[in-house]
C-alpha atoms as a PDB file:
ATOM      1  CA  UNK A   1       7.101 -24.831  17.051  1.00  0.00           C
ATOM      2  CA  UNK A   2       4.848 -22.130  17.676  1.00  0.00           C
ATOM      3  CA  UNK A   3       4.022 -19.336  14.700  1.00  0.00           C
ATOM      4  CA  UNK A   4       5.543 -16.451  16.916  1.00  0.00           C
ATOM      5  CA  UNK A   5       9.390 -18.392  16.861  1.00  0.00           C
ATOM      6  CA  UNK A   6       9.065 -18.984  13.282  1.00  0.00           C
ATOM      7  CA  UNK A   7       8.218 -15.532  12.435  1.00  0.00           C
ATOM      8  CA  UNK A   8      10.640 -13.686  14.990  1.00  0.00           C
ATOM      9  CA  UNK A   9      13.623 -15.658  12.805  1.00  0.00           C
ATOM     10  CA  UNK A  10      12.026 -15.090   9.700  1.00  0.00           C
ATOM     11  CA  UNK A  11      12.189 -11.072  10.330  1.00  0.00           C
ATOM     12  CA  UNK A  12      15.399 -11.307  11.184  1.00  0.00           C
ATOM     13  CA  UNK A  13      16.666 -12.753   7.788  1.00  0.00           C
ATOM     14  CA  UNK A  14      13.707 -11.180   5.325  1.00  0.00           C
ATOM     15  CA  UNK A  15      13.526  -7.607   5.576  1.00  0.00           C
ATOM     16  CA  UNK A  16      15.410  -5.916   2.727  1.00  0.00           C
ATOM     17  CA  UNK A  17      16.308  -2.793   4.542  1.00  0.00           C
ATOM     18  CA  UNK A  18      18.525  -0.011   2.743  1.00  0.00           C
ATOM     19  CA  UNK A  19      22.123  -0.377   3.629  1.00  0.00           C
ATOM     20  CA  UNK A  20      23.139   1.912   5.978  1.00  0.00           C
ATOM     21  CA  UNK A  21      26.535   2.224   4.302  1.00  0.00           C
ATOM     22  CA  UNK A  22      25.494   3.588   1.186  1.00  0.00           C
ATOM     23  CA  UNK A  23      22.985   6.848   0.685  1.00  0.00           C
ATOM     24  CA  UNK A  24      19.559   6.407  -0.395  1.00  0.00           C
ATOM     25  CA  UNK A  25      18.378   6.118  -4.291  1.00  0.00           C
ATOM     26  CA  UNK A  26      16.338   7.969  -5.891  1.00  0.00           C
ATOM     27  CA  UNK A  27      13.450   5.599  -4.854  1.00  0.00           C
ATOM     28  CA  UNK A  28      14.031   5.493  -1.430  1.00  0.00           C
ATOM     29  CA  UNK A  29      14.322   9.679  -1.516  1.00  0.00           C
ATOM     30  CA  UNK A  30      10.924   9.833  -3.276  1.00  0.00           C
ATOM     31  CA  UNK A  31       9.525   7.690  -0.548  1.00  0.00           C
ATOM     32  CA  UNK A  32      11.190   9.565   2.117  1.00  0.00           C
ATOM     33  CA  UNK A  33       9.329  13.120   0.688  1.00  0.00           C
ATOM     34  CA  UNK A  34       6.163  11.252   0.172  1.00  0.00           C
ATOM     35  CA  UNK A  35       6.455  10.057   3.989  1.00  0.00           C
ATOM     36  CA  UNK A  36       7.282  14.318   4.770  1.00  0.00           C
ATOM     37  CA  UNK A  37       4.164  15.429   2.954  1.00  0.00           C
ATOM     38  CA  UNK A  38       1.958  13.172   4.468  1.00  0.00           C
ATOM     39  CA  UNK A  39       3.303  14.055   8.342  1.00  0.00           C
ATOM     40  CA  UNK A  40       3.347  17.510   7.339  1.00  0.00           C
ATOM     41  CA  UNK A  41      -0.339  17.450   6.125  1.00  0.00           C
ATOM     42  CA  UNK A  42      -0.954  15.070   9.379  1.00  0.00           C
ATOM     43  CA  UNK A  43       0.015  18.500  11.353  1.00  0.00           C
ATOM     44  CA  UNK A  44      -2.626  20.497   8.706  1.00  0.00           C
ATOM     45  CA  UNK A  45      -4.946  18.383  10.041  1.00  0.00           C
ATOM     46  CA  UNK A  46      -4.257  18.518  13.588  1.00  0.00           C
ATOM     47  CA  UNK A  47      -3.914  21.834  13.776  1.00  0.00           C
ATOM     48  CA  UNK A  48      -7.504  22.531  11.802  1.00  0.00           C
ATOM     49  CA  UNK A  49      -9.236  20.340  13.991  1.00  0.00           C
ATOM     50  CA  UNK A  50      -7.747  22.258  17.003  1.00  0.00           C
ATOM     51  CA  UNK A  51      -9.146  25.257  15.355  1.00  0.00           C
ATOM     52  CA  UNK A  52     -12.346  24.230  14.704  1.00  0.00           C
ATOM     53  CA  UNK A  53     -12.460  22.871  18.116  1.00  0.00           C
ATOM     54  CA  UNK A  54     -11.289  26.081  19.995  1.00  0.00           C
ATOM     55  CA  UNK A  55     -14.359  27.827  17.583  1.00  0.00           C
ATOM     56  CA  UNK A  56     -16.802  25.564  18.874  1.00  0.00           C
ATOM     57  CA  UNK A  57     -15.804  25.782  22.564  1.00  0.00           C
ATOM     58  CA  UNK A  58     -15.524  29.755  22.080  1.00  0.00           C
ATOM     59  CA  UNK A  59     -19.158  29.944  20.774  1.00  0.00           C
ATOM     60  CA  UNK A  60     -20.757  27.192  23.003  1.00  0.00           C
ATOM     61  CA  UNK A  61     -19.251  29.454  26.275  1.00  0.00           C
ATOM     62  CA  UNK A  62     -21.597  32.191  25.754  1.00  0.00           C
ATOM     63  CA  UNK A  63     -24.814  30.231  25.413  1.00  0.00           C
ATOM     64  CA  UNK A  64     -25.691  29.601  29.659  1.00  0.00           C
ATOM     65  CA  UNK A  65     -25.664  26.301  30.565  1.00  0.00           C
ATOM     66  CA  UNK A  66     -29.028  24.646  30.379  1.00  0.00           C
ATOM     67  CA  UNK A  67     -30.531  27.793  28.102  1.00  0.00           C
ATOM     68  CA  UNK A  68     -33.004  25.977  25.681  1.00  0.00           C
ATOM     69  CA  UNK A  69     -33.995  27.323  22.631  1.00  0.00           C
ATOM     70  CA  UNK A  70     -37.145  29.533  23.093  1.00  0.00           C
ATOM     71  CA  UNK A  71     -39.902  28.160  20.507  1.00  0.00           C
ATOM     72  CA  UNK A  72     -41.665  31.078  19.551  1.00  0.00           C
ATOM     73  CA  UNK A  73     -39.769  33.837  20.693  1.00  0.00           C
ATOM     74  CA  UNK A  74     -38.069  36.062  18.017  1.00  0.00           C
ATOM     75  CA  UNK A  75     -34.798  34.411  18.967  1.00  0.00           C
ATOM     76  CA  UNK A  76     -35.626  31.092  17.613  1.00  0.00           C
ATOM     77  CA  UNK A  77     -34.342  31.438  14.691  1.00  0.00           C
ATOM     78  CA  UNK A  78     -31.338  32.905  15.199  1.00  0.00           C
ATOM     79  CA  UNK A  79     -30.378  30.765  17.871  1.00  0.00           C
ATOM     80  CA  UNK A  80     -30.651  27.512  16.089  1.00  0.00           C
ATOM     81  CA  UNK A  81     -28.561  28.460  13.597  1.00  0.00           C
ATOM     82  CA  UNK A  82     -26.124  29.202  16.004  1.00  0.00           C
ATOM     83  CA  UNK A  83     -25.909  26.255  17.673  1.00  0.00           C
ATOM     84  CA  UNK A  84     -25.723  24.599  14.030  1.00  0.00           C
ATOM     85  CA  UNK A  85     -22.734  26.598  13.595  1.00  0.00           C
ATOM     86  CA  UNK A  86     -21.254  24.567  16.228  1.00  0.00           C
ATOM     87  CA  UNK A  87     -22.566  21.500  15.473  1.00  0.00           C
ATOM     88  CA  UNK A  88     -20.814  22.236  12.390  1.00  0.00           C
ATOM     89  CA  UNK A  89     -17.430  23.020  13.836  1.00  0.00           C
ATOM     90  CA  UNK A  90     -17.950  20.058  16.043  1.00  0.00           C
ATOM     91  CA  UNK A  91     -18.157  17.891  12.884  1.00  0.00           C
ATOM     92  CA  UNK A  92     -15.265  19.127  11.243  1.00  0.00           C
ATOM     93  CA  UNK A  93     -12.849  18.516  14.336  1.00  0.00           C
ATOM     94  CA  UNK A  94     -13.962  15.352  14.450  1.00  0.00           C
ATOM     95  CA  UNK A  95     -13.369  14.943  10.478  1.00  0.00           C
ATOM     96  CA  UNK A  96     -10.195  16.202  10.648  1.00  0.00           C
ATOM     97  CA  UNK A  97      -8.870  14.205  13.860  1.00  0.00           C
ATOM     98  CA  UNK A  98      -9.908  11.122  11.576  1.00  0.00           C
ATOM     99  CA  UNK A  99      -8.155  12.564   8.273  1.00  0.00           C
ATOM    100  CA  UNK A 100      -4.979  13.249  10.535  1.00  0.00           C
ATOM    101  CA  UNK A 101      -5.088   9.584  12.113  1.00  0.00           C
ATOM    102  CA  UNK A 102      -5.478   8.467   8.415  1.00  0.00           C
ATOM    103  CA  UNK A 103      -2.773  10.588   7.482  1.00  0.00           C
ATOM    104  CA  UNK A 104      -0.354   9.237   9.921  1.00  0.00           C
ATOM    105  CA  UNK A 105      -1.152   5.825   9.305  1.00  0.00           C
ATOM    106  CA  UNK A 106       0.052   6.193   5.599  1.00  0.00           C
ATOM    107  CA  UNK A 107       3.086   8.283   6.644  1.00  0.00           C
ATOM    108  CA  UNK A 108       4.031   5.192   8.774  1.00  0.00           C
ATOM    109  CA  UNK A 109       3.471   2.545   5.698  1.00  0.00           C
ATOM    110  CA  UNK A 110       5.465   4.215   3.190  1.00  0.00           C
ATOM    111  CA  UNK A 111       8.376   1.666   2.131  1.00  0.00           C
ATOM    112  CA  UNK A 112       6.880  -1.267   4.551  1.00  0.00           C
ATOM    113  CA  UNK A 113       4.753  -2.884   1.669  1.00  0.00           C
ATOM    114  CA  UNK A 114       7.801  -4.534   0.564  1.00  0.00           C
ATOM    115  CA  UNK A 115      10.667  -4.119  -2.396  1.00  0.00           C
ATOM    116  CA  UNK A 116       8.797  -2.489  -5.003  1.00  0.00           C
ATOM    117  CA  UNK A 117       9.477  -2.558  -9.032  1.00  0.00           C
ATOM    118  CA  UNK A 118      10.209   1.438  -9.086  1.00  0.00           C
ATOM    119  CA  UNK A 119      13.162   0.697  -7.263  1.00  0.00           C
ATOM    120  CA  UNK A 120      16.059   1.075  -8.918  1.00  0.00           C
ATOM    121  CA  UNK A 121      17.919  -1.496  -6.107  1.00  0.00           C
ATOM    122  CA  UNK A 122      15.235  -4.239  -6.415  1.00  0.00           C
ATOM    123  CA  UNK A 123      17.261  -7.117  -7.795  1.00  0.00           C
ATOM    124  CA  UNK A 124      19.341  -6.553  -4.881  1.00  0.00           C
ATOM    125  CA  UNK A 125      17.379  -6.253  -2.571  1.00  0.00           C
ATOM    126  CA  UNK A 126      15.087  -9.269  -3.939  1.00  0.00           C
ATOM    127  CA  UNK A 127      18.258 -11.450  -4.066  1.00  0.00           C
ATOM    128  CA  UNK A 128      18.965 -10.602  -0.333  1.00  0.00           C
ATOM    129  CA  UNK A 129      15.832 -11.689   0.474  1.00  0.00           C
ATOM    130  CA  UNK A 130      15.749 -14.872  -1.261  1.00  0.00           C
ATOM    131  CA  UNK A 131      19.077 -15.779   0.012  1.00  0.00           C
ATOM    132  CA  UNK A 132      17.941 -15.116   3.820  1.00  0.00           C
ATOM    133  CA  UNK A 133      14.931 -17.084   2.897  1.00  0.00           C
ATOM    134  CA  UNK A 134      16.801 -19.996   1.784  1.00  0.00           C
ATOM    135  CA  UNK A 135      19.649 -20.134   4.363  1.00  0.00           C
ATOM    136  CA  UNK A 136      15.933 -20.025   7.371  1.00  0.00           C
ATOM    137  CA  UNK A 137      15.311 -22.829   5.318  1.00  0.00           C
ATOM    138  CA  UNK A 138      18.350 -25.055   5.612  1.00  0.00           C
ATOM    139  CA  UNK A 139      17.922 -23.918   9.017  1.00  0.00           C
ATOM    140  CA  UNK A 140      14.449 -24.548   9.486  1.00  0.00           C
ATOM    141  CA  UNK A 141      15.466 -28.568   7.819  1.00  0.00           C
ATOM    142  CA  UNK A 142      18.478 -28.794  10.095  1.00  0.00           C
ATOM    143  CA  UNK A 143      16.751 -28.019  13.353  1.00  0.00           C
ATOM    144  CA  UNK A 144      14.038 -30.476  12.305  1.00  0.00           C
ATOM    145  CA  UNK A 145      16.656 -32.968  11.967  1.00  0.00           C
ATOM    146  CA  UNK A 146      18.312 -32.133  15.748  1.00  0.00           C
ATOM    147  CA  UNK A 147      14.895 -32.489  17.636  1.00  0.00           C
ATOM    148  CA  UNK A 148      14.547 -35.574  15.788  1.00  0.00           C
ATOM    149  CA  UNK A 149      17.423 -37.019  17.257  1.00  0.00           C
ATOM    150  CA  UNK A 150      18.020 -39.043  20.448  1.00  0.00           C
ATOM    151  CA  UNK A 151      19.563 -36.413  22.438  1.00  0.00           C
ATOM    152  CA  UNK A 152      18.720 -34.584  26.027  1.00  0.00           C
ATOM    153  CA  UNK A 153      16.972 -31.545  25.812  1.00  0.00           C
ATOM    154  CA  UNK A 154      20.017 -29.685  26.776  1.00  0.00           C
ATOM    155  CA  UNK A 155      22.210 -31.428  24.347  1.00  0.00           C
ATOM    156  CA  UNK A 156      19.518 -30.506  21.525  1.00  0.00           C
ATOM    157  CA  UNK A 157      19.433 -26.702  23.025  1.00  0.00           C
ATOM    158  CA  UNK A 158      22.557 -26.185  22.776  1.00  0.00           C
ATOM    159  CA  UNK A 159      22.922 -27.496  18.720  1.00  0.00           C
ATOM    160  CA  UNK A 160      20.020 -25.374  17.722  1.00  0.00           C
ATOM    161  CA  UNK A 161      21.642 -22.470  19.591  1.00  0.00           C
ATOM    162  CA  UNK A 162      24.940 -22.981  17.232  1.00  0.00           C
ATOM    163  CA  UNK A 163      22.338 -23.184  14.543  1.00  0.00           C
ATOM    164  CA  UNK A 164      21.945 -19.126  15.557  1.00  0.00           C
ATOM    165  CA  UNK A 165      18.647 -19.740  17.641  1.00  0.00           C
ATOM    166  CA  UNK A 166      18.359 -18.242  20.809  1.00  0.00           C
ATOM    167  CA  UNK A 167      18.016 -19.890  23.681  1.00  0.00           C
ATOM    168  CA  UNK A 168      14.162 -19.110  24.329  1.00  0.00           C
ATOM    169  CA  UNK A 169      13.503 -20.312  20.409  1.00  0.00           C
ATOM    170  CA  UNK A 170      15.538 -23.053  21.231  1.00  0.00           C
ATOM    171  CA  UNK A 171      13.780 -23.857  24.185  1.00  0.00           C
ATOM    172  CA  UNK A 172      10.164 -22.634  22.456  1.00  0.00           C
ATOM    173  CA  UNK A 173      11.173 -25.336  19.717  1.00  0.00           C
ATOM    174  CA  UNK A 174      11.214 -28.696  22.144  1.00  0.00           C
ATOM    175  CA  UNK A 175       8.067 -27.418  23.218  1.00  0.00           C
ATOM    176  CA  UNK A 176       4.701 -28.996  21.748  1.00  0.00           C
ATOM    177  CA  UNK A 177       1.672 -26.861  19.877  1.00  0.00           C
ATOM    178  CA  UNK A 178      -1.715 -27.524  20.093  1.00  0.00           C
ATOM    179  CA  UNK A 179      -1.457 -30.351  17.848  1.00  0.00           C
ATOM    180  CA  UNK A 180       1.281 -31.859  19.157  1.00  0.00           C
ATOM    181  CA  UNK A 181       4.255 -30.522  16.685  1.00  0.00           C
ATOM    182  CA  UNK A 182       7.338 -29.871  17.806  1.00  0.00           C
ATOM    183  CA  UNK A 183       9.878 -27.913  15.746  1.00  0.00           C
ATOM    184  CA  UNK A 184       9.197 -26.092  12.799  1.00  0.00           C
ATOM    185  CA  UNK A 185       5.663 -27.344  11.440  1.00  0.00           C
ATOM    186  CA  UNK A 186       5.219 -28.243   7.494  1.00  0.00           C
ATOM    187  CA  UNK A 187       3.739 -25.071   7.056  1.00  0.00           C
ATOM    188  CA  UNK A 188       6.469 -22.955   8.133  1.00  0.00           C
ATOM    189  CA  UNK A 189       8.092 -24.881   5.579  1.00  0.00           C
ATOM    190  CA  UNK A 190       5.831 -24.353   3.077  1.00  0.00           C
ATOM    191  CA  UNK A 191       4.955 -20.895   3.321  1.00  0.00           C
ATOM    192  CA  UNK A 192       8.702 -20.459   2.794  1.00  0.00           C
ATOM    193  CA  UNK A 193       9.120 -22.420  -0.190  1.00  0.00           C
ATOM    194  CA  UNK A 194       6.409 -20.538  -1.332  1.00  0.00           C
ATOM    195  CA  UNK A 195       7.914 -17.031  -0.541  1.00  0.00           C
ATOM    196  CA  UNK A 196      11.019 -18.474  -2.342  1.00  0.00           C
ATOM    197  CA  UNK A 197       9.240 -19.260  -5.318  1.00  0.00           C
ATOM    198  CA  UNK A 198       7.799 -15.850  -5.098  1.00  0.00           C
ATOM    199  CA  UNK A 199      10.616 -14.078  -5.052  1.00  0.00           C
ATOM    200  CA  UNK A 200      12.259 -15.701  -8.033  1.00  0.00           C
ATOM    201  CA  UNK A 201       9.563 -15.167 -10.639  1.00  0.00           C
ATOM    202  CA  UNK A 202       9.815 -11.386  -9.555  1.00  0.00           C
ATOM    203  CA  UNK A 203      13.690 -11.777 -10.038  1.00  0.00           C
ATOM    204  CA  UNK A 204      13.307 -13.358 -13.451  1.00  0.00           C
ATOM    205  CA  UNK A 205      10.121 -10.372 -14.257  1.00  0.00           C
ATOM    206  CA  UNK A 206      12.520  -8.046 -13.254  1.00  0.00           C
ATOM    207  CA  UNK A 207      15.383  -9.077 -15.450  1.00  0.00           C
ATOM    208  CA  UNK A 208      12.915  -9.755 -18.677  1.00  0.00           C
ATOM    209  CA  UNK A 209      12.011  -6.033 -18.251  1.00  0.00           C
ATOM    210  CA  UNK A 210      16.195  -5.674 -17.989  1.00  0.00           C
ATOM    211  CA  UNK A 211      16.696  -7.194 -21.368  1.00  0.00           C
ATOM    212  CA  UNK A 212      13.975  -5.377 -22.741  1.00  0.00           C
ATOM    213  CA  UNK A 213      15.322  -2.680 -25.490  1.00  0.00           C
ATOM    214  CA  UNK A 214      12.034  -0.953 -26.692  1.00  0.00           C
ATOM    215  CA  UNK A 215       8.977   0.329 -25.134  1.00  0.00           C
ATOM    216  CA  UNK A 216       6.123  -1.161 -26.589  1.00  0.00           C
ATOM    217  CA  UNK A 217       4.269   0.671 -29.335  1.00  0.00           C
ATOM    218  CA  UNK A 218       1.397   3.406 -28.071  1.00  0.00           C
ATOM    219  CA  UNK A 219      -2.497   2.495 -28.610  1.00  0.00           C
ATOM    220  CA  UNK A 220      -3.686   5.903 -30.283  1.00  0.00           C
ATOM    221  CA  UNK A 221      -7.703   5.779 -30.367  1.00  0.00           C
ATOM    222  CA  UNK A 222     -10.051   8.308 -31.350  1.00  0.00           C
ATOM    223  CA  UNK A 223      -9.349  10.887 -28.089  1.00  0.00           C
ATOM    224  CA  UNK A 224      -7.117   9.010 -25.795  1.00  0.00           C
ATOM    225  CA  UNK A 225      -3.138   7.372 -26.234  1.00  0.00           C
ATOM    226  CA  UNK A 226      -2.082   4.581 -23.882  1.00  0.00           C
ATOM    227  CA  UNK A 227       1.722   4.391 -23.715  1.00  0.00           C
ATOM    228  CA  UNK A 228       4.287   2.311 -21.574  1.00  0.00           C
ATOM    229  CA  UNK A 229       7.200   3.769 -20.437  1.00  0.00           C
ATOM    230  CA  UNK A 230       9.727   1.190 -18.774  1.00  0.00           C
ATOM    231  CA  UNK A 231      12.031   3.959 -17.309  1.00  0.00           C
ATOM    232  CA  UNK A 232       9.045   4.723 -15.135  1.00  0.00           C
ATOM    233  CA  UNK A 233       7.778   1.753 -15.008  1.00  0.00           C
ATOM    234  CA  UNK A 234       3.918   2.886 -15.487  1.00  0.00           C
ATOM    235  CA  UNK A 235       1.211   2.131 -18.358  1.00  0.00           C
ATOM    236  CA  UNK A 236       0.051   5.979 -18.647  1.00  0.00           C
ATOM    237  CA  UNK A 237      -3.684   7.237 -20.892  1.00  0.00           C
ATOM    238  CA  UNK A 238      -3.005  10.241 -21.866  1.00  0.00           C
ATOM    239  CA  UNK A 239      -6.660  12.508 -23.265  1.00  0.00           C
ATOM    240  CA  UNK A 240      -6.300  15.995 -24.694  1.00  0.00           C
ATOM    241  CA  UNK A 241      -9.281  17.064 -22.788  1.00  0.00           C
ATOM    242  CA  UNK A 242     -10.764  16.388 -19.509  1.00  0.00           C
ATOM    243  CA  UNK A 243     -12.901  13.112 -19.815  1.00  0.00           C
ATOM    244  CA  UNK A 244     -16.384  12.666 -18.699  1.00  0.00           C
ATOM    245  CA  UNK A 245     -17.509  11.463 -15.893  1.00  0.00           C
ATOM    246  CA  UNK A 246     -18.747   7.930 -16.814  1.00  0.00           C
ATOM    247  CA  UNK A 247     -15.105   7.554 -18.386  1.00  0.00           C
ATOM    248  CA  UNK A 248     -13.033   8.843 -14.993  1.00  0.00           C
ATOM    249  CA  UNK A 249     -15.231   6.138 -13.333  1.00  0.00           C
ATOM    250  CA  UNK A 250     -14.717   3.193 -15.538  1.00  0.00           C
ATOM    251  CA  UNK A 251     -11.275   4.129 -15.500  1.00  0.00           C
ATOM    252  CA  UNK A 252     -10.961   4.124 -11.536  1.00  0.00           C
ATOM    253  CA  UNK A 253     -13.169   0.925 -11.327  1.00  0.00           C
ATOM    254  CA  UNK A 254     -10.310  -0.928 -13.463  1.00  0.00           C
ATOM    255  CA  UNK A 255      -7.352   0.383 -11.083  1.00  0.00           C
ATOM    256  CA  UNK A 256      -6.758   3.210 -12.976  1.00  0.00           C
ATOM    257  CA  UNK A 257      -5.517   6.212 -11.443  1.00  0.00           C
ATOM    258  CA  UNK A 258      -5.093  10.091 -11.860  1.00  0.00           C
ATOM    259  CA  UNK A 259      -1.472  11.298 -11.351  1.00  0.00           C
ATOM    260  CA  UNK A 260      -1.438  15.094 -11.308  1.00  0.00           C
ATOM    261  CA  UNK A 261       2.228  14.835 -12.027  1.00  0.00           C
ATOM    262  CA  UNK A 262       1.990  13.040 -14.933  1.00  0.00           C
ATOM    263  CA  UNK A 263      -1.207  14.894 -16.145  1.00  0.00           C
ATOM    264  CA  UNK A 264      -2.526  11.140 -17.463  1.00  0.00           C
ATOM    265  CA  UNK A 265      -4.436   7.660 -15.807  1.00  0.00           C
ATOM    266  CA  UNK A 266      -1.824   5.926 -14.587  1.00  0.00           C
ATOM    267  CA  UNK A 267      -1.070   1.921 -13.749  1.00  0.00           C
ATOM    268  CA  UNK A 268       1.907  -0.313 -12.780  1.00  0.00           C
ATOM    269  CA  UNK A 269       3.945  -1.854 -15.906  1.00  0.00           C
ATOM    270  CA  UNK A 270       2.483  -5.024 -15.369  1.00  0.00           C
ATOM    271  CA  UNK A 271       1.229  -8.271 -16.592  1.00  0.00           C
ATOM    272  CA  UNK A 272      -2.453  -7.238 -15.418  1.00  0.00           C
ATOM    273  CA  UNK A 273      -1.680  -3.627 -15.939  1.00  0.00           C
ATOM    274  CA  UNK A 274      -1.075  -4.576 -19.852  1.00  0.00           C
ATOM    275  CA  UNK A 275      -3.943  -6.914 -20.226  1.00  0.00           C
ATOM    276  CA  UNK A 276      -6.335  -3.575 -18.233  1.00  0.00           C
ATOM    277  CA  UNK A 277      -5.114  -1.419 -20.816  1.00  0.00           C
ATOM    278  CA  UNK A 278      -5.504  -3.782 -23.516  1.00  0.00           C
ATOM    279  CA  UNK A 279      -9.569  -3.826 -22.087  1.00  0.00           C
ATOM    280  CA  UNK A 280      -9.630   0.200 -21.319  1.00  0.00           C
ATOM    281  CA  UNK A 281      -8.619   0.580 -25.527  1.00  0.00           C
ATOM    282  CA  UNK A 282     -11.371  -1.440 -26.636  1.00  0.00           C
ATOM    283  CA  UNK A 283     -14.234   0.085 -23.842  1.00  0.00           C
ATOM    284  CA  UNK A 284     -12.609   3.612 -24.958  1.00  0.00           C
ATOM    285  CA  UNK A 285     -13.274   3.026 -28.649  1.00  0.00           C
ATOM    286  CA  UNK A 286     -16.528   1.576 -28.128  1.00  0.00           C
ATOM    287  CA  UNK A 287     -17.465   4.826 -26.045  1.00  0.00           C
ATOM    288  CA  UNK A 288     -15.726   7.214 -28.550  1.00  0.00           C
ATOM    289  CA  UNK A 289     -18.228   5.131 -31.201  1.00  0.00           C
ATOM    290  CA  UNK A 290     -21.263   5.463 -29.300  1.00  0.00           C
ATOM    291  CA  UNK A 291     -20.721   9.285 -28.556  1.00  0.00           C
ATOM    292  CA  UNK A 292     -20.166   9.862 -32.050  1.00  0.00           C
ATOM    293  CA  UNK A 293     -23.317   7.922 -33.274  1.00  0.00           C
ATOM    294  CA  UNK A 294     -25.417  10.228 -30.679  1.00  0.00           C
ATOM    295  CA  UNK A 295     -23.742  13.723 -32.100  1.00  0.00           C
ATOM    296  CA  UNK A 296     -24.830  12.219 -35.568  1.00  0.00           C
ATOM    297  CA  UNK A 297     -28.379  10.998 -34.466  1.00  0.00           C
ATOM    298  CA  UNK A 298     -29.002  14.465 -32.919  1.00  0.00           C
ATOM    299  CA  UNK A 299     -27.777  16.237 -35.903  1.00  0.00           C
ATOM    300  CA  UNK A 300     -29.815  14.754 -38.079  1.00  0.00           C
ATOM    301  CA  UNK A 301     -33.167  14.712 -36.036  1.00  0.00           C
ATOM    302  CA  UNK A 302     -32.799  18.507 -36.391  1.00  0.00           C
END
């Protein structure tokens, strides 16, 4: 069977979509602002580059068509910086056409990457998912098992279509690929096993963090804390001051990131989050070490 069948009737089991029946959580609220701020910046952007585009327009109308600059003449000057001013407002329409596209884009992939951790319904939703993965797969086995069989095409049609295919899958699935396969193919098969298995070793993550009762204890090093919080699900490094550069950029480099909201370099509660900050307390000791052995090597060549 062809890969378009397989994943039209694996959409319609898989997607862990909020039930309509009940209001949103806090999760799905925070996503739902994030996704407002980024269409509402979107229009910030739009309507800048429509400014900056009017300004260019407005100043390019007054130069005559054709006019060249005038090397030499007392104008020169002037006049090319002009023009640069419009280049320049040129520029930044384009820019922020691009940064409003961008914008967009994100607005429409909030909440699509999947069931995340921070969500306070994600064993639900997880357990949905596996059980509409496993019932495709008895279904997936069972069609197998009717094509197989020495019936008429019609006869098999109408058994897949009580299997709840429709009649165009049904159809699609008597139907050969390019290497001869009809049905669902081993990898179909495969690949959802494999999402299966995925899905319970993020259900049994989820309930270890559960059954968890402490937050483990804080790494305090000479001008920066790392602490895990489990309510928030984040690994946050905390420095009293602003760090330097080379340190913002090691951080970032390792997946680290800033959140203003949290005033600290932030991470996921994970497996790899843990074992990064486990590296960032040993790199930020060693730098605190070598800073402090250049303070003392300057104070004593003075």
């Amino acid at each position: 069977m062809e890969g378009d069948a397989v994943s039209e009737e694996q959409k319609t089991l898989f997607d862990a979509q909020p039930d309509e029946n009940r209001p949103p959580n806090v999760y799905e609220l925070r996503q739902e602002r994030r996704r407002e701020r980024l269409l509402d910046a979107a229009e910030r952007a739009k309507q800048s580059a429509e400014d900056h585009r009017q300004t260019a327009d407005r100043m390019a109308s007054v130069i005559p068509f054709g006019q060249p600059i005038l090397i030499g003449h007392y104008s020169e000057g002037p006049d090319r910086r002009y023009r640069a001013r419009i280049h320049g407002h040129m520029g930044k329409w384009i820019a922020e056409t691009h940064r409003a596209e961008e914008l967009e884009q994100k607005a429409a992939s909030v909440g699509k990457g999947g069931v995340s951790s921070d969500d306070p319904d994600a064993m639900g939703k997880l357990q949905k998912q596996l059980a509409g993965l496993e019932a495709l797969q008895e279904r997936m086995k069972a069609a197998n098992k009717i094509i197989r069989q020495s019936l008429t095409d019609e006869q098999k049609v109408e058994q897949l279509e009580a299997l709840g295919l429709s009649r165009a899958h049904a159809w699609q699935a008597l139907k050969p690929d390019f290497c001869g396969r009809v049905g669902f193919p081993d990898y179909a098969l495969q690949n959802n096993s494999s999402n299966m298995r995925r899905i319970r070793q993020r259900i049994e993550q989820l309930e270890q963090r559960g059954q968890q009762t402490a937050d483990p204890q804080p790494i305090t090093g000479e001008g920066f804390q790392i602490t895990e919080g489990s309510a928030d699900n984040r690994i946050l490094i905390t420095f009293p001051n602003k760090p330097p550069q080379v340190t913002r950029e090691m951080l970032r480099r390792n997946g680290w990131k800033w959140s203003p909201t949290r005033t600290a370099w932030v991470r996921m509660a994970t497996d790899a989050g843990r074992v990064s900050a486990q590296y960032m307390a040993q790199r930020l000791a060693a730098v605190s070490r070598e800073s402090q052995q250049t303070d003392f090597d300057n104070d004593s060549g003075k």
